[in-house]
C-alpha atoms as a PDB file:
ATOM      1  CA  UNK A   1      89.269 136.176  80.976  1.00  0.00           C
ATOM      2  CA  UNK A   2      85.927 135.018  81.375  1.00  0.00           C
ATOM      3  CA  UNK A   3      84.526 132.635  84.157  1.00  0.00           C
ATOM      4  CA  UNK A   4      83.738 128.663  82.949  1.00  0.00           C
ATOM      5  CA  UNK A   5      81.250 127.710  85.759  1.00  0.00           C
ATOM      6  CA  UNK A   6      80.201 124.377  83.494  1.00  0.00           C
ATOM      7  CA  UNK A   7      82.929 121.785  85.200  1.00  0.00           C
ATOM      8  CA  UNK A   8      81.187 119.488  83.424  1.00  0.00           C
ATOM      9  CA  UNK A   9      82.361 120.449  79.639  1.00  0.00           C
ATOM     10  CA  UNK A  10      84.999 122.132  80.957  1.00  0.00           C
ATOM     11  CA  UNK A  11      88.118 120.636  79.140  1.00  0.00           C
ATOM     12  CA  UNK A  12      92.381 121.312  79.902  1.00  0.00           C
ATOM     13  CA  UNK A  13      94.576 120.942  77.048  1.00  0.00           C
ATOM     14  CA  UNK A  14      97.623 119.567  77.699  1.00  0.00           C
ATOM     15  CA  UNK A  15     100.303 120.851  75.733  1.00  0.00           C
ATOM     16  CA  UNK A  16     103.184 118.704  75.819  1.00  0.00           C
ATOM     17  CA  UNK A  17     106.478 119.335  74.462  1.00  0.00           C
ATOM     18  CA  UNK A  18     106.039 120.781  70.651  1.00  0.00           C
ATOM     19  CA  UNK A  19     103.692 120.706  68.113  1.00  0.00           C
ATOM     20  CA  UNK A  20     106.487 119.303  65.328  1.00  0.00           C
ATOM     21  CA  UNK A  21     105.217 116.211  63.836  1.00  0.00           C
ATOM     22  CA  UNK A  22     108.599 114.471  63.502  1.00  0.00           C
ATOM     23  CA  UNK A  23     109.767 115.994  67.469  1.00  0.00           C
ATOM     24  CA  UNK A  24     106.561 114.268  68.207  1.00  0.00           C
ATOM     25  CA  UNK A  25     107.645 110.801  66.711  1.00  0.00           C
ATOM     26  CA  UNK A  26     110.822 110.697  68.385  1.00  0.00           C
ATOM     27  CA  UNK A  27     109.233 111.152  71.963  1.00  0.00           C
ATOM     28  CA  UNK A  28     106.876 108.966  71.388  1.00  0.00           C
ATOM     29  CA  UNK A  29     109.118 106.363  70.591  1.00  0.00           C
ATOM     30  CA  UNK A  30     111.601 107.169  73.167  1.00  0.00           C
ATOM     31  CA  UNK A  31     108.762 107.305  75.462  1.00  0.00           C
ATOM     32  CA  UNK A  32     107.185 104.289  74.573  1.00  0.00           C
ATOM     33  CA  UNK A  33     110.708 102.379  74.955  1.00  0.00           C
ATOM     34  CA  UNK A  34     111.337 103.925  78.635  1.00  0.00           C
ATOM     35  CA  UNK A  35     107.648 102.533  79.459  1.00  0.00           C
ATOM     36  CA  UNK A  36     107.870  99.227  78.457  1.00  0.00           C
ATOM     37  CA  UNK A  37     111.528  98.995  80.262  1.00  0.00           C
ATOM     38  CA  UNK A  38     109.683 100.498  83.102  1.00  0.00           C
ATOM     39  CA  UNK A  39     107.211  97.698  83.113  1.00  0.00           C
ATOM     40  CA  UNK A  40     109.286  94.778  82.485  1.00  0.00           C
ATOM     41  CA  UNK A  41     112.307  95.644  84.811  1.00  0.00           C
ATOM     42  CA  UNK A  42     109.897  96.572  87.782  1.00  0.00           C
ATOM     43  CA  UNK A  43     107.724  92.991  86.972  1.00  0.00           C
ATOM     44  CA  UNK A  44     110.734  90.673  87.023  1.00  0.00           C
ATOM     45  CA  UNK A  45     111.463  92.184  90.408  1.00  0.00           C
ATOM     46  CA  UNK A  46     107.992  91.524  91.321  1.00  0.00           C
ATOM     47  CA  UNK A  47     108.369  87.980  89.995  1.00  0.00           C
ATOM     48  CA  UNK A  48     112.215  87.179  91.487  1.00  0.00           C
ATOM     49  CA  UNK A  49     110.833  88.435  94.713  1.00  0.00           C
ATOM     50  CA  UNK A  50     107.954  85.941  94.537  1.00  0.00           C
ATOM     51  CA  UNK A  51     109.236  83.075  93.178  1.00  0.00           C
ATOM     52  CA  UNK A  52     112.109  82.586  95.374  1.00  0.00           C
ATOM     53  CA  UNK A  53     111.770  81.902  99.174  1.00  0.00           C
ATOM     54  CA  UNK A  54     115.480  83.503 100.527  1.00  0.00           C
ATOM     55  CA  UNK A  55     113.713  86.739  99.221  1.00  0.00           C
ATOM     56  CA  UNK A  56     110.710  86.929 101.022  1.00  0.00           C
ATOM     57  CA  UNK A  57     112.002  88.954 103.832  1.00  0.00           C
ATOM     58  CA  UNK A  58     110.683  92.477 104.815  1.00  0.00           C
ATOM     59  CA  UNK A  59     113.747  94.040 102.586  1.00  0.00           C
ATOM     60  CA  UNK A  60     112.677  92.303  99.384  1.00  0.00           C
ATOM     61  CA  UNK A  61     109.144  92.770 100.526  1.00  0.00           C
ATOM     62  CA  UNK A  62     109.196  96.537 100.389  1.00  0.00           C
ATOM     63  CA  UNK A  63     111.303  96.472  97.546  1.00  0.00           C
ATOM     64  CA  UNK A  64     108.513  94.505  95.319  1.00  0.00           C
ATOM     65  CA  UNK A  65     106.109  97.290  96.704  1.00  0.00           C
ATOM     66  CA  UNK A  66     108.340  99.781  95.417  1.00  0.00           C
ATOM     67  CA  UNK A  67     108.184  98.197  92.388  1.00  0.00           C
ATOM     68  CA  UNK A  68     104.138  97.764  91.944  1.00  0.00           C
ATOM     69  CA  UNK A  69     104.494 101.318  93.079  1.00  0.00           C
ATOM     70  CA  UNK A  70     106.715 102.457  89.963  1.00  0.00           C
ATOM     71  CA  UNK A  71     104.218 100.343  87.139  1.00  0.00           C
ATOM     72  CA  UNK A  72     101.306 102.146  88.924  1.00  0.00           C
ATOM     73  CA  UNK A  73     103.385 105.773  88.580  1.00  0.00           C
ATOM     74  CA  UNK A  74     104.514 105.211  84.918  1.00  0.00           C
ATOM     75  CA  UNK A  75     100.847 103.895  83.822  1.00  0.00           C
ATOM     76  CA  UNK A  76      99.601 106.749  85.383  1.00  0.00           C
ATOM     77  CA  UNK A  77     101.368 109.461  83.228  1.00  0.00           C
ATOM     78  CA  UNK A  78     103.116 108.023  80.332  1.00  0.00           C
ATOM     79  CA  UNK A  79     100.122 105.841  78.277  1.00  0.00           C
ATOM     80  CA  UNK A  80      98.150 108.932  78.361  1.00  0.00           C
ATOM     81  CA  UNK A  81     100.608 111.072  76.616  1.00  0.00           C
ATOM     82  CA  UNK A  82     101.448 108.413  74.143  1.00  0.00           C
ATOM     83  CA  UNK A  83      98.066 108.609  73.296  1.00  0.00           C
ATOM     84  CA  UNK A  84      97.831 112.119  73.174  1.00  0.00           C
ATOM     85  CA  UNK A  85     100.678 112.152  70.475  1.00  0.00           C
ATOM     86  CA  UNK A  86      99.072 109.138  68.459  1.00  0.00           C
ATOM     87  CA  UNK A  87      95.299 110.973  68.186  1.00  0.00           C
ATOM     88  CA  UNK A  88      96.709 114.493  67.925  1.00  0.00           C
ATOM     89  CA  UNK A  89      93.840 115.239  71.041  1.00  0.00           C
ATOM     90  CA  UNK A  90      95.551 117.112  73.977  1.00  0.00           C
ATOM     91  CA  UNK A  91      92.520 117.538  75.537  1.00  0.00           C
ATOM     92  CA  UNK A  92      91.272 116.102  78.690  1.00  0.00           C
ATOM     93  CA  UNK A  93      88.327 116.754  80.644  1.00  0.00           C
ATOM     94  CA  UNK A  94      87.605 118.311  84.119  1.00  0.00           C
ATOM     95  CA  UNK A  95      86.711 115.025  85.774  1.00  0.00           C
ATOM     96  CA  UNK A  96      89.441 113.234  84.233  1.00  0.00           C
ATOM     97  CA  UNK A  97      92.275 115.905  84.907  1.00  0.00           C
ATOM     98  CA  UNK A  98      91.427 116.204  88.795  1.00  0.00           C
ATOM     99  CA  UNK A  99      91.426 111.825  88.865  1.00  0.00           C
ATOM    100  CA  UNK A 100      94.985 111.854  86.897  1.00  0.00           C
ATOM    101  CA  UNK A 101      96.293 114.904  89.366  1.00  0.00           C
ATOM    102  CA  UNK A 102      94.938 112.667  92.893  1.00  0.00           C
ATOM    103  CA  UNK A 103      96.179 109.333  91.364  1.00  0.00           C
ATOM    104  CA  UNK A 104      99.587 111.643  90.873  1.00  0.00           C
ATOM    105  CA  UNK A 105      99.741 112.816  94.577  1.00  0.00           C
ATOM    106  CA  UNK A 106      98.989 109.296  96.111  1.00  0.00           C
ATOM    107  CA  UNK A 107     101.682 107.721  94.014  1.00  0.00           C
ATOM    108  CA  UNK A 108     104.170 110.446  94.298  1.00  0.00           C
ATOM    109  CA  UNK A 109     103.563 110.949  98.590  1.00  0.00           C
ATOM    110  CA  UNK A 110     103.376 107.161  98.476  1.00  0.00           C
ATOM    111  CA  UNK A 111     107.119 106.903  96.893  1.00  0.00           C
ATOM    112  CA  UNK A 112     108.417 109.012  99.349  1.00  0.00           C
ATOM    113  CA  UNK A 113     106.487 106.982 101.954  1.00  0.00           C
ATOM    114  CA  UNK A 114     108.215 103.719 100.861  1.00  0.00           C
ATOM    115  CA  UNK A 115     111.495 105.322 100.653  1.00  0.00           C
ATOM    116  CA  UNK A 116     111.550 106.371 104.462  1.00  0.00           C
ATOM    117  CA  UNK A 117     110.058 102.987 105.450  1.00  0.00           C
ATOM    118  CA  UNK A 118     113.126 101.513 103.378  1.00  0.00           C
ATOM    119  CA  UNK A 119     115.443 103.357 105.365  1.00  0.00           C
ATOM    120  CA  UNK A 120     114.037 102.010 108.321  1.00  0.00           C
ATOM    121  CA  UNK A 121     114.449  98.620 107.673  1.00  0.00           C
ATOM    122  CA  UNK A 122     117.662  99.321 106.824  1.00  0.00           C
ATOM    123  CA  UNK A 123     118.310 101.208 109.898  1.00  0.00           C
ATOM    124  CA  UNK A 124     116.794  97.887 111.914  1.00  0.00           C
ATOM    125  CA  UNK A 125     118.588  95.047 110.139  1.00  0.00           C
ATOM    126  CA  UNK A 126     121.881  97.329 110.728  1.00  0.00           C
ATOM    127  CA  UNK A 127     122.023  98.318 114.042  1.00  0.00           C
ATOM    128  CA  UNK A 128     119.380  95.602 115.455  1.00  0.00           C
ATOM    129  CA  UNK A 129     120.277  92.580 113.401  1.00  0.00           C
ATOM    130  CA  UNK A 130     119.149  90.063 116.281  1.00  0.00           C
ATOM    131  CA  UNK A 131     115.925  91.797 116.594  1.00  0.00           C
ATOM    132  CA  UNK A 132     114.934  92.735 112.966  1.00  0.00           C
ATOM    133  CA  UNK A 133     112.630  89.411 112.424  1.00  0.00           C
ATOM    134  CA  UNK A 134     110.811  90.187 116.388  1.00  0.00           C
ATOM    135  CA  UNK A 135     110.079  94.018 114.813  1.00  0.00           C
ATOM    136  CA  UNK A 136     109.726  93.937 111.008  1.00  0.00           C
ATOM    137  CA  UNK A 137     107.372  90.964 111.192  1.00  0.00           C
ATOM    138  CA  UNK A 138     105.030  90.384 107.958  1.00  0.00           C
ATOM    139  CA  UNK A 139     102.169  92.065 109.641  1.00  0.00           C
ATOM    140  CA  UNK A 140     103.762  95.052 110.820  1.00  0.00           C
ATOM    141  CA  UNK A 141     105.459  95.603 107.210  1.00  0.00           C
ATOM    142  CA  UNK A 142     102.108  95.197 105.299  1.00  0.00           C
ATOM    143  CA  UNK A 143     100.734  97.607 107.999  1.00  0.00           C
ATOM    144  CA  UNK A 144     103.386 100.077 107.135  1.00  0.00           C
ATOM    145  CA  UNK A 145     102.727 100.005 103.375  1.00  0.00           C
ATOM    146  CA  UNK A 146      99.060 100.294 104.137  1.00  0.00           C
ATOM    147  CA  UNK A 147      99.095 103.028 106.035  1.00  0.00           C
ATOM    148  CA  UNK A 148     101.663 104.915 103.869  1.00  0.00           C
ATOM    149  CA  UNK A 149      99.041 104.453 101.175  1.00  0.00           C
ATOM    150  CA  UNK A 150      96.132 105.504 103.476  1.00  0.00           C
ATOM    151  CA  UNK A 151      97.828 108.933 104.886  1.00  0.00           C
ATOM    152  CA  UNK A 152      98.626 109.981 100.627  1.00  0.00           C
ATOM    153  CA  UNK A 153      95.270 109.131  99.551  1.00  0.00           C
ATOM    154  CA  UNK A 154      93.916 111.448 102.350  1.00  0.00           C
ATOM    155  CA  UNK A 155      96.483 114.011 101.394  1.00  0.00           C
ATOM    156  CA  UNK A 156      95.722 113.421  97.717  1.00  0.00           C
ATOM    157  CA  UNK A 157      92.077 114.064  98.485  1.00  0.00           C
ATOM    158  CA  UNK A 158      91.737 117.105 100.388  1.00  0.00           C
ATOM    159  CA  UNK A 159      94.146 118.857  97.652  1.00  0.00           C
ATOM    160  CA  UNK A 160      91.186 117.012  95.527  1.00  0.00           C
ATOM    161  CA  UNK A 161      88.271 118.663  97.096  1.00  0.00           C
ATOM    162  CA  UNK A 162      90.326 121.972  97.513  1.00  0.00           C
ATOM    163  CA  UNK A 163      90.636 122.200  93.813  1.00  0.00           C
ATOM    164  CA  UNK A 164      86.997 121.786  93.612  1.00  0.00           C
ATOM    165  CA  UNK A 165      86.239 124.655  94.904  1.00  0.00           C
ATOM    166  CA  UNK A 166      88.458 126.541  92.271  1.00  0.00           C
ATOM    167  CA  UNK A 167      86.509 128.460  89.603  1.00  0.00           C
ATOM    168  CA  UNK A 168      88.406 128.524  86.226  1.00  0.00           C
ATOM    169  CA  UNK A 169      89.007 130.316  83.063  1.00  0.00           C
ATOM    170  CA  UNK A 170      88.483 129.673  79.687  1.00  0.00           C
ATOM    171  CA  UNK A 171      92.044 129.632  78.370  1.00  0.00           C
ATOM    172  CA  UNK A 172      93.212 126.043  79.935  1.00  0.00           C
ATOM    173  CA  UNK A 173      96.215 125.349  77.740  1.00  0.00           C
ATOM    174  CA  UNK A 174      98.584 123.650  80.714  1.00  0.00           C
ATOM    175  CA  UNK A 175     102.590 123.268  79.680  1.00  0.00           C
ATOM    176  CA  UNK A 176     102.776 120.359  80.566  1.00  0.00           C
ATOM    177  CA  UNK A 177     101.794 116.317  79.266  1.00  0.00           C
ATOM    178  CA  UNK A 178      99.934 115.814  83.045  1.00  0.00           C
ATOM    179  CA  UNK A 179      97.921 117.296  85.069  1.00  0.00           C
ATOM    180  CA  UNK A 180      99.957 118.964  88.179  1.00  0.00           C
ATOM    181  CA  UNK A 181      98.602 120.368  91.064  1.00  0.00           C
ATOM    182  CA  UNK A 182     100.303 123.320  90.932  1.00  0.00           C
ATOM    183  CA  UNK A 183      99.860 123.956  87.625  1.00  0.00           C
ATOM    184  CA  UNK A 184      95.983 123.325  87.579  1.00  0.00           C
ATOM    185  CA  UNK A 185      95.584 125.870  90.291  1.00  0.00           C
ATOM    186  CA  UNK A 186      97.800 128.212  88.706  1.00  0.00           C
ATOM    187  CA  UNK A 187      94.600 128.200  85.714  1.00  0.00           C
ATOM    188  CA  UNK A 188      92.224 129.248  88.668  1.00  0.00           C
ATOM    189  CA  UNK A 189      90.360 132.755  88.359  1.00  0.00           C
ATOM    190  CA  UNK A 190      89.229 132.208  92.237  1.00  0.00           C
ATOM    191  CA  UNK A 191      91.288 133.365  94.781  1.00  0.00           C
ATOM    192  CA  UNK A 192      93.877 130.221  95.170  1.00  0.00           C
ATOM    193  CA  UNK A 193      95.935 131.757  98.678  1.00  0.00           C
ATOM    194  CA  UNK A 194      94.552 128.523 100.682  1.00  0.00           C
ATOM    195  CA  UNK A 195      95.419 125.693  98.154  1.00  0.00           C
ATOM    196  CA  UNK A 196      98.984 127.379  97.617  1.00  0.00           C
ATOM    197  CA  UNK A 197      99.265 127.636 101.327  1.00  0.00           C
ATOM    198  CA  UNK A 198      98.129 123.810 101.997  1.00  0.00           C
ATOM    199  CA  UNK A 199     100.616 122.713  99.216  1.00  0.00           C
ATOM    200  CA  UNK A 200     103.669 124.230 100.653  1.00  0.00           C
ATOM    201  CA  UNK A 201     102.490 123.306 104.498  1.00  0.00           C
ATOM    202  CA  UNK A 202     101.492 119.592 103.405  1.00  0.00           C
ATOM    203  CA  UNK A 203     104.867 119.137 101.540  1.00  0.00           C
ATOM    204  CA  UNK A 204     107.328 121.132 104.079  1.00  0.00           C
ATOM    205  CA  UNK A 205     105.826 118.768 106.878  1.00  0.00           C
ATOM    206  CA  UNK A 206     106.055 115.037 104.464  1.00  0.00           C
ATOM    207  CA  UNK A 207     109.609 116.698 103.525  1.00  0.00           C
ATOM    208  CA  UNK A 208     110.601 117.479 106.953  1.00  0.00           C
ATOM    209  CA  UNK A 209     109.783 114.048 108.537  1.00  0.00           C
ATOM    210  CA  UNK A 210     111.246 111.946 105.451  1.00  0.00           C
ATOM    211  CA  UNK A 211     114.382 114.159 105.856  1.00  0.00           C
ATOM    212  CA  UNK A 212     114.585 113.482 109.445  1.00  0.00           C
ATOM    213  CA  UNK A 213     113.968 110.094 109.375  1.00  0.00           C
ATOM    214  CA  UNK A 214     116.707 109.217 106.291  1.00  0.00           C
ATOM    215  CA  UNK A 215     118.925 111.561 108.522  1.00  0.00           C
ATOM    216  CA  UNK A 216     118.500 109.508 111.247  1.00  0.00           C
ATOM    217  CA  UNK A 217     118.831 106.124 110.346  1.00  0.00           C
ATOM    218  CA  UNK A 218     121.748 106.837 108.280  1.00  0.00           C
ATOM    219  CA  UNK A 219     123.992 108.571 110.971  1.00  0.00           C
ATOM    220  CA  UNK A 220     122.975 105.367 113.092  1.00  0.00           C
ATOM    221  CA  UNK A 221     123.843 103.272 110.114  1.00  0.00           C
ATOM    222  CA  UNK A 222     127.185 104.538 109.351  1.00  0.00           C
ATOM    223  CA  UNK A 223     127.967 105.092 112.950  1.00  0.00           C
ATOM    224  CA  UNK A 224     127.095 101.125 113.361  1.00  0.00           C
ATOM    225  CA  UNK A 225     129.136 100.559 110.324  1.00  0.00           C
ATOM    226  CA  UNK A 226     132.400 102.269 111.398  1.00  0.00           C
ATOM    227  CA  UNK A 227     132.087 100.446 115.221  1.00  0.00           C
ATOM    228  CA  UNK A 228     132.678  97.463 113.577  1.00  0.00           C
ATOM    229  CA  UNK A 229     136.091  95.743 113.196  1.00  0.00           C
ATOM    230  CA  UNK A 230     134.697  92.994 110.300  1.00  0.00           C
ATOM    231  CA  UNK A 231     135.659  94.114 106.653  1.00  0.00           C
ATOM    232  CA  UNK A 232     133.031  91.826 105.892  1.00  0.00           C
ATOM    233  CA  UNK A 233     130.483  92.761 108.009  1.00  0.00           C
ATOM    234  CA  UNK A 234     131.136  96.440 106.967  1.00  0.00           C
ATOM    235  CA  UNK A 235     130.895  95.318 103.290  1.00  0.00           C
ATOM    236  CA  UNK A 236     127.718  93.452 103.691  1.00  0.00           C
ATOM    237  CA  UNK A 237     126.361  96.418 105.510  1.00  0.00           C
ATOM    238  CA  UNK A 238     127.029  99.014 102.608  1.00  0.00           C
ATOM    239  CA  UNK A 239     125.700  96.514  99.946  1.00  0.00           C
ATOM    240  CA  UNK A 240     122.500  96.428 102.477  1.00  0.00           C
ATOM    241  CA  UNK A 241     121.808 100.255 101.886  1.00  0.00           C
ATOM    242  CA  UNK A 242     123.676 101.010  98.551  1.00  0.00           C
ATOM    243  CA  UNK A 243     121.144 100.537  96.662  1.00  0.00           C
ATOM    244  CA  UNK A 244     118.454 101.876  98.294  1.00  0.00           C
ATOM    245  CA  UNK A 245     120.453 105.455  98.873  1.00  0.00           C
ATOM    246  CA  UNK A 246     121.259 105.194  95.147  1.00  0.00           C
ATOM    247  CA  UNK A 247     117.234 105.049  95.266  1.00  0.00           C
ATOM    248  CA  UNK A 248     116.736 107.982  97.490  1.00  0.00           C
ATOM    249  CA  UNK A 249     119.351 110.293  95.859  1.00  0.00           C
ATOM    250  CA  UNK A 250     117.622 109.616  92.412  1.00  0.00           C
ATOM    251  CA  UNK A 251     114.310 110.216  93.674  1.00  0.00           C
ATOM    252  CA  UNK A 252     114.735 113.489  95.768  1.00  0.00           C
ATOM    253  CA  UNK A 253     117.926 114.992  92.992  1.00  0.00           C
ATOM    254  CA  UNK A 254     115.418 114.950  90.297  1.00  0.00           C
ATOM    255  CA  UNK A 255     112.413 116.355  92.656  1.00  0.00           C
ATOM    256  CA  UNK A 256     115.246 119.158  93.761  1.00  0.00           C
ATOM    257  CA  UNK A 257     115.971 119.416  89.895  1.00  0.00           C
ATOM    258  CA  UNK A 258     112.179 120.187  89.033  1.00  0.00           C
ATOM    259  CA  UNK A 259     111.704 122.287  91.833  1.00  0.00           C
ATOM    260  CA  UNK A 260     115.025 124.464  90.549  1.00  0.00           C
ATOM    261  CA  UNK A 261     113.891 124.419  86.999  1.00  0.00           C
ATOM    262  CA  UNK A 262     110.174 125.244  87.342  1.00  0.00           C
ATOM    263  CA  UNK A 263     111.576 128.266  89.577  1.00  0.00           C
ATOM    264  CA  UNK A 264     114.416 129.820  87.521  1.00  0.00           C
ATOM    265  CA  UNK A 265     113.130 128.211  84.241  1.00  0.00           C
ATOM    266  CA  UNK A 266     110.188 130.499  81.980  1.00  0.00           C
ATOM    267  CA  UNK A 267     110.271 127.801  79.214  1.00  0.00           C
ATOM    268  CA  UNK A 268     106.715 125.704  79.173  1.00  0.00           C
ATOM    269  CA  UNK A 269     109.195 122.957  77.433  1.00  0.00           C
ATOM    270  CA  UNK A 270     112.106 122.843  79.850  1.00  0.00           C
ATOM    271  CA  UNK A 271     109.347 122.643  82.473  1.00  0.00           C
ATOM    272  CA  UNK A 272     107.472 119.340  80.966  1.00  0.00           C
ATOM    273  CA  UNK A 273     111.034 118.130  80.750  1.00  0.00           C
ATOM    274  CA  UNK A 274     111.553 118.508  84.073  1.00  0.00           C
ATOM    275  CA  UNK A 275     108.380 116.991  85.138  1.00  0.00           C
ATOM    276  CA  UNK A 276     109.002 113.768  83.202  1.00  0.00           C
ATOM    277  CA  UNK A 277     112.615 113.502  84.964  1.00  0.00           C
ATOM    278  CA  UNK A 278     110.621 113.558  88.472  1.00  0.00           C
ATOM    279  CA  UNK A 279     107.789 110.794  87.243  1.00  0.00           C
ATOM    280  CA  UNK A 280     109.250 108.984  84.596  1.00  0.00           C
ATOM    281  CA  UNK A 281     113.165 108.370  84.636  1.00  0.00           C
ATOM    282  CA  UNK A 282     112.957 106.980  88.832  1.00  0.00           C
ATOM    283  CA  UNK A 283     110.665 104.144  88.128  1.00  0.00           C
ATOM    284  CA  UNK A 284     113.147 102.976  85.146  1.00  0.00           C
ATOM    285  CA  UNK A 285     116.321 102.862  86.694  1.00  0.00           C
ATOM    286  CA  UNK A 286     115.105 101.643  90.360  1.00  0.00           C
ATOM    287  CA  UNK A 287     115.384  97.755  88.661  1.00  0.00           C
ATOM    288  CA  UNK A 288     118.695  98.582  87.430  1.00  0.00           C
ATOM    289  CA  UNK A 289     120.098  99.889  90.342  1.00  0.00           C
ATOM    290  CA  UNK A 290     118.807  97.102  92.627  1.00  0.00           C
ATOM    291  CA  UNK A 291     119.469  94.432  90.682  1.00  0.00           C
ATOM    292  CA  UNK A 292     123.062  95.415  89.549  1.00  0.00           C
ATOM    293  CA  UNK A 293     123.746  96.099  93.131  1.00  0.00           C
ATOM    294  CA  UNK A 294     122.507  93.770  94.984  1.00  0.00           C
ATOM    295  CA  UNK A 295     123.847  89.997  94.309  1.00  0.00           C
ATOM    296  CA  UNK A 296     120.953  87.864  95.579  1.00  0.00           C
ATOM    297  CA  UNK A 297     118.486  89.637  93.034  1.00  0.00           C
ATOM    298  CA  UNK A 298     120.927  89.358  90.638  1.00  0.00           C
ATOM    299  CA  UNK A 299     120.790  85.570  90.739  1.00  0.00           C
ATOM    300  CA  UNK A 300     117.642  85.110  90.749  1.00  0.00           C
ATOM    301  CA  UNK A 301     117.462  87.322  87.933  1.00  0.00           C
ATOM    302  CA  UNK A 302     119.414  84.898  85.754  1.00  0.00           C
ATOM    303  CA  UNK A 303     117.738  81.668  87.297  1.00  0.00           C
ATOM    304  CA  UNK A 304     114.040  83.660  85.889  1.00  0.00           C
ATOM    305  CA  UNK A 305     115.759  84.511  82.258  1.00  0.00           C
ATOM    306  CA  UNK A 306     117.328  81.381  82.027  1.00  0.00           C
END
């Protein structure tokens, strides 16, 4: 392979899932439809949020973030594809790949970010009910999204300016319809030991304190749940956090599902599949599984439609 030292014409081509014209319909279609119920579900949570006052507590709050979060995510990697099927071009340039790949990381750290600070609110309106306005007031819950976004973006770019320093080859065909970290460095003709080392340290320690923290709260949670004698209070409680475990065992089953397949799986196809499940599928059923769950939302829902 030969060195390309010109990062500025040096182009990726993202492969995608096939080259068959008619396969190629269908997923656009199908992917165009999973967008736009991305995007609508995820605003009219934004707007039911807003627009009525019993929801603007630090629950519904972080919930609304969640779902800016999810448009952000799906904007991020579906459009581009869609477009990459409608022009036939499944090329993207140097610059451009690395911006798409750190937008990627910040959204993707920030998700799992939101989803421990989730579980701490839960944990806090469970166990300290009388105390949960005194500790999750508004300024310490914007300061938690804030700095959620702050630590990714720093994560984001020092896998950034790692990559930089990666020298790369001229055959750039990635299997995949984004551009993945791992997968960008796996193109790299420099030695990559320190950016494959930095991934798995970065994501064992963001893993290992999410993990503890869900851990955590829930064994407090259900051991505050079970101390009390009130069916009701017990049901209110599980209708509290029901959704938003639904929310954390569809986030990290499909990450554990890519992680499995882009291990024991050789296919390019089954690994772009895989990907999709992880960025894609999430941010479409986290309206649906909020608002079908969760009563409140569900009538402001219907005051909105109607």
């Amino acid at each position: 392979m030969e060195f390309q030292n010109k990062t500025a014409t040096l182009e990726f081509i993202l492969l995608g899932f096939t080259n068959d014209p008619q396969l190629q319909l269908l997923i656009f279609i199908l992917f165009l439809v999973i967008y736009l119920v991305t995007i609508l579900g995820n605003l009219l949570i934004i707007l039911a949020v807003s627009s009525d006052s019993h929801l603007h507590t630090p629950m519904y709050f972080f919930l609304s973030s969640l779902s800016l979060h999810d448009i952000c995510l799906s904007t991020t990697t579906v459009p581009n594809m869609l477009v990459n099927i409608q022009t036939q071009d499944q090329s993207i340039t140097y610059k451009a790949c690395l911006s798409q790949m750190s937008v990627a990381l910040i959204l993707v750290g920030l998700e799992n970010c939101l989803l421990a600070v989730m579980a701490y609110d839960c944990y806090v309106a469970i166990c300290h009910p009388l105390r949960y306005k005194v500790i999750l007031t508004p300024c310490f819950c914007i300061l938690l999204v804030l700095l959620s976004l702050l630590i990714n973006t720093v994560h984001a770019l020092l896998h950034t300016l790692m990559a930089l320093q990666l020298s790369f080859c001229t055959d750039l065909e990635i299997p995949h319809i984004i551009c993945e970290l791992a997968q960008v460095i796996k193109f790299a003709c420099s030695d990559t030991f320190t950016n494959n080392f930095l991934i798995y340290l970065v994501a064992s320690i963001f893993a290992g304190i999410s993990v503890f923290g869900f851990t955590f709260s829930y064994i407090q949670i259900v051991s505050s749940i079970l101390s009390s004698s009130s069916v009701g209070g017990r049901y209110k409680a599980f209708s509290t956090c029901g959704s938003h475990l639904s929310v954390v065992s569809l986030f990290y089953g499909t990450a554990f599902t890519v992680h499995m397949s882009s291990t024991i799986a050789d296919s390019p196809i089954k690994n772009a599949v895989a990907s999709m499940m992880y960025t894609v599928v999430p941010q479409m059923l986290n309206p649906f599984i909020y608002s079908l769950r969760n009563r409140e939302v569900k009538v402001t829902l219907k005051k909105l439609i109607t």
